[in-house]
Structures are given as C-alpha cells and as structure tokens.
Protein backbone atom coordinates (compact mmCIF):
# COMPACT_ATOMS: atom_id res chain seq x y z
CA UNK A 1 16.63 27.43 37.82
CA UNK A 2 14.62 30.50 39.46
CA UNK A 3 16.17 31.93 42.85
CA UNK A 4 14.79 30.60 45.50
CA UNK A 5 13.37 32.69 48.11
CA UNK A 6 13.23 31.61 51.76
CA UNK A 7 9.38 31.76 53.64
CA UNK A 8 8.94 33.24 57.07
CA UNK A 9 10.48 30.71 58.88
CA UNK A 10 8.54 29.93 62.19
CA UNK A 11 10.25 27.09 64.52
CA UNK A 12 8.21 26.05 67.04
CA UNK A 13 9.41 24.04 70.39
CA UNK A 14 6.99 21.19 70.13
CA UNK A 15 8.69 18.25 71.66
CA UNK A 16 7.33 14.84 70.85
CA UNK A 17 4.88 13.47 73.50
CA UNK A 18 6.98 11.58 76.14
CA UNK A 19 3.64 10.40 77.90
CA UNK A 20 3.50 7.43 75.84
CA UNK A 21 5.45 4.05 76.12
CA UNK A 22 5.81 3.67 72.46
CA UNK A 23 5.87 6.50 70.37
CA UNK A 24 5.00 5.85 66.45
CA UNK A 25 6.70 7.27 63.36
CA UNK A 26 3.43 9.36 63.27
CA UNK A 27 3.86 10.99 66.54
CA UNK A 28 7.41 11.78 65.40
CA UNK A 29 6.81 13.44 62.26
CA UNK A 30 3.86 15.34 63.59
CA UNK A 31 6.63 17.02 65.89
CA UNK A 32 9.22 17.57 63.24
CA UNK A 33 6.39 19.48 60.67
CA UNK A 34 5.76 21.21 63.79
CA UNK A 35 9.18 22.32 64.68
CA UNK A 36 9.96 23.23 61.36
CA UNK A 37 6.93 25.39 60.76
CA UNK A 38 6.35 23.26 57.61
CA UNK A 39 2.35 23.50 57.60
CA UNK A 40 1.59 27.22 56.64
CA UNK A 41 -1.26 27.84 58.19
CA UNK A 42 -3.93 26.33 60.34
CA UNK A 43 -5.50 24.09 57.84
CA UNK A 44 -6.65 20.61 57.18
CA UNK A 45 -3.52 19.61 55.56
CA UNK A 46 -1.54 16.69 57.09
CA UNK A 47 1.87 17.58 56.58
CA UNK A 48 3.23 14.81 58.84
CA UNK A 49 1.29 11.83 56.72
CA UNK A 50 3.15 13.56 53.54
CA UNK A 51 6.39 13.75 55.25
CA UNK A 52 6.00 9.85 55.98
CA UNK A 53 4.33 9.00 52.33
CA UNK A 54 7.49 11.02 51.13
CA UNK A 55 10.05 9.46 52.43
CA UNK A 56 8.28 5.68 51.94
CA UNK A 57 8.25 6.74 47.75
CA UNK A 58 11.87 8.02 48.33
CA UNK A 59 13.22 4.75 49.09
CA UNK A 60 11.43 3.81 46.27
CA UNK A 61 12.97 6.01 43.83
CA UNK A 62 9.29 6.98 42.79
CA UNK A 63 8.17 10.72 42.11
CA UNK A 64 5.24 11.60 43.92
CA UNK A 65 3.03 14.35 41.46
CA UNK A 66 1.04 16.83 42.24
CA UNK A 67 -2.39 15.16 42.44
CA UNK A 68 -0.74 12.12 44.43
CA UNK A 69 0.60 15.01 46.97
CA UNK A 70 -3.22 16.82 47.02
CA UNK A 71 -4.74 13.25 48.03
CA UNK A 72 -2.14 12.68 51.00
CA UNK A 73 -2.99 16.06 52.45
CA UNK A 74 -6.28 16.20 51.89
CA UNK A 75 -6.93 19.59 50.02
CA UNK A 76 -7.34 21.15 46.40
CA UNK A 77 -4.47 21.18 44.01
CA UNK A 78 -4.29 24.69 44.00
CA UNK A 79 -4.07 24.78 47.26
CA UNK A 80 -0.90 22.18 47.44
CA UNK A 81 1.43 24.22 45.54
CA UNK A 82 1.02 27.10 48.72
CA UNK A 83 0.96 23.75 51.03
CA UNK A 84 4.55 22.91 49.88
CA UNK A 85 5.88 26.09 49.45
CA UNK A 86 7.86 26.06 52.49
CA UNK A 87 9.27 22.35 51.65
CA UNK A 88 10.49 23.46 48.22
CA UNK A 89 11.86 26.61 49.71
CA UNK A 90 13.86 25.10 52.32
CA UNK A 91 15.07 22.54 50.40
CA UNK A 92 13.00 19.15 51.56
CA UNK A 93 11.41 18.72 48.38
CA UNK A 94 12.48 19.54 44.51
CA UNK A 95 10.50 18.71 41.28
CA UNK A 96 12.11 15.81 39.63
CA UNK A 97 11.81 14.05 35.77
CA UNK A 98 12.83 10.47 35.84
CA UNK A 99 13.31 8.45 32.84
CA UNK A 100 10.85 5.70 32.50
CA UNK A 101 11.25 3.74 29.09
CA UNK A 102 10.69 6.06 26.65
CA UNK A 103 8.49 8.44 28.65
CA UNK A 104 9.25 10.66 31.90
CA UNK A 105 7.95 10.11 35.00
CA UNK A 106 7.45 13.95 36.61
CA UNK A 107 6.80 14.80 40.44
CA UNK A 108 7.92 15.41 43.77
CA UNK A 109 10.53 14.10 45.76
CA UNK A 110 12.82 14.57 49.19
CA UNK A 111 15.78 15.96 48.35
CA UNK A 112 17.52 13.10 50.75
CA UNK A 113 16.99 9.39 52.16
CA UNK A 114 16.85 10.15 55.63
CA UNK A 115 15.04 12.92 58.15
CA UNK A 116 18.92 13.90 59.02
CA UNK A 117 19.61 14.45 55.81
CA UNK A 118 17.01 16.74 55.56
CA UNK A 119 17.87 18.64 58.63
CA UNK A 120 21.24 18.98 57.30
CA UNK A 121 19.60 20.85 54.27
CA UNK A 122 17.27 22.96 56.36
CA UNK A 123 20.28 24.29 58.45
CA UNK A 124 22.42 24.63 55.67
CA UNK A 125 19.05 26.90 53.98
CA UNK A 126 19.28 28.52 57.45
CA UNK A 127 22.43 29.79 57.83
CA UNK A 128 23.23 30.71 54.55
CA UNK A 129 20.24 32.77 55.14
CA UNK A 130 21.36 34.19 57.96
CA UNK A 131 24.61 34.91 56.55
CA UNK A 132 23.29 36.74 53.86
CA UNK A 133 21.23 38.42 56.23
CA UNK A 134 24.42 39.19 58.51
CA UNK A 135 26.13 40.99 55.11
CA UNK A 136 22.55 43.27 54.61
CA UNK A 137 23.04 44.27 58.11
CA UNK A 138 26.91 44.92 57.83
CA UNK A 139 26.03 47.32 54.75
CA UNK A 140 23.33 48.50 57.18
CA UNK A 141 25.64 49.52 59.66
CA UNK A 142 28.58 50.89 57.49
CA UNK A 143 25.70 53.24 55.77
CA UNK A 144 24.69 54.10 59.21
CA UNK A 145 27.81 55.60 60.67
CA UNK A 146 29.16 57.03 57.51
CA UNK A 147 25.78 58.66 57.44
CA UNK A 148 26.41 59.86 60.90
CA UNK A 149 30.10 61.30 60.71
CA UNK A 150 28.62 63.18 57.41
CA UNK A 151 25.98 65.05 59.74
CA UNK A 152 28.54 65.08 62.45
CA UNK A 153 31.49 66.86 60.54
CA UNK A 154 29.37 70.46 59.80
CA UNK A 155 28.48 70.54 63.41
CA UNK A 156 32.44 70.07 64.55
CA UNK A 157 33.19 72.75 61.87
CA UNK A 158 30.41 75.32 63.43
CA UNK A 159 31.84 74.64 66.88
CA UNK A 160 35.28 75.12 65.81
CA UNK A 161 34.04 78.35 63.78
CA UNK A 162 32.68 79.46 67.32
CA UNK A 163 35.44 78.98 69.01
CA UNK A 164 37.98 80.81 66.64
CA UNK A 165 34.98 83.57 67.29
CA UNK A 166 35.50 83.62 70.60
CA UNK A 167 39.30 83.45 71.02
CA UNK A 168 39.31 86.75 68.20
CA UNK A 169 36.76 88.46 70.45
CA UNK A 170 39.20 87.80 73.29
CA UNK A 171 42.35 88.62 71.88
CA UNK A 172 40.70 91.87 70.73
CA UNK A 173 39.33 92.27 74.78
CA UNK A 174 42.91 91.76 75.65
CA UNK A 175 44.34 94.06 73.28
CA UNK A 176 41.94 96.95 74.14
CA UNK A 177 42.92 96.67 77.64
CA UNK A 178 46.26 96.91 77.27
C-alpha cells in the first residue's frame, strides 16, 4: 500500500447554525466538511450530500465507485479523484473490493459506521502527524545548536588566544620594569 501523505489541513470554526429550531442531518454535515476542510477548494462540489450518501451505503455494506461518487458531487470524474483527496488522506474513505458471487464489487467506502468514528481517525491522522512533525523539529533543533557551539568554539579559542596575548605582553611590562 503507497504511503500516504497528509494534505494541507485547514480547520475551520464553522459552528452549525443555532438559529433554527430543528436542525437537519444536512445542516450538520455541511458544518463538519466545513470544519474539517474536507472540500478543497471553492467549487461546486457538495461534500456534505457525499458525506451523508456515504455513510447511508456504509450501513449498507455497499461500495460506492467512482462514477456513483462524481454524480453525488456534481463534477467530472477527473475532477473527483482531487475532490476526495483529502478524505482518502485523512483516513475517511479507502478503496475497497468486496466479493459478490463470483465477481468483485470495487469502490469507495467510510472507513467507519459512525461520524465519531471518523473523528477518531482524523485525530488519530492528526497527531501522528504532528508527532512526526514534533521529531523533524527535534532533529531541527539538535542540528541547530550543535551547529552553533561548532561556530561558537573558534571564537572562544581566539578570545582565549587574546588573552594569553595579553597576559605575555604584561608579564613582559612587568618584567621590564622591574
């Protein structure tokens, strides 16, 4: 399985909109594609309708492919693989084979049942990003100061060299006037 590499991750404090007496699923998941900074771009893509059509086939045990996923948002194929970059990447969505008879049925699926199930994979993709970000600036830091006492120790050397100067040019003063 390729490495995966985390996208810029952008949260975003949308709260849901506590105006209304009832708020719908829709409302919901609008804030949580939001908050998670799932929808790339500005575009016409409806990341909140796929979240809900995603988690309606999960229950179902049914792959969603990647024409199915196009429809739901609304755009080109081509342009659904960049769409659901960031869900793959975080781990929200995986490409699945499931047996069918004697044939395979291929697609997309959540990676859990529930919306805090998913969180729980988006924070654990978070901080083990974070900790391996934590390491790369450890290593940052360790370079950095060893770097620094290199360039440190010739100048502690010169000024010790000019100060053995001057205590011989002393000693010598001293000596002549005695």
């Amino acid at each position: 399985m390729p490495k995966k590499k985390l996208s810029d991750m952008v949260f975003i404090r949308v709260e849901p909109p506590d105006n209304k007496l009832n708020i719908t699923t829709n409302d919901l998941s609008v804030a949580l594609v939001r908050r998670l900074g799932l929808k790339r771009k500005e575009s016409r893509a409806d990341h909140s309708k796929l979240l809900l059509e995603l988690l309606k086939y999960r229950k179902e045990n049914i792959p969603l492919s990647i024409e199915q996923i196009s429809q739901i948002l609304s755009i080109s194929q081509s342009q659904t693989y960049e769409e659901i970059r960031k869900w793959r990447t975080l781990g929200l969505m995986e490409f699945v084979k499931i047996p069918s008879g004697n044939d395979f049925i291929k697609g997309y699926m959540l990676t859990a049942p529930t919306v805090n199930r998913l969180l729980d994979r988006v924070e654990s993709a978070t901080k083990a990003f974070m900790r391996k970000t934590r390491r790369i600036a450890k290593d940052f830091d360790d370079l950095l100061m060893l770097e620094m006492a290199r360039t440190m120790k010739p100048e502690k050397e010169e000024q010790n060299e000019a100060i053995n100067e001057e205590n011989k040019v002393e000693k010598n003063e001293n000596k002549q006037e005695e």
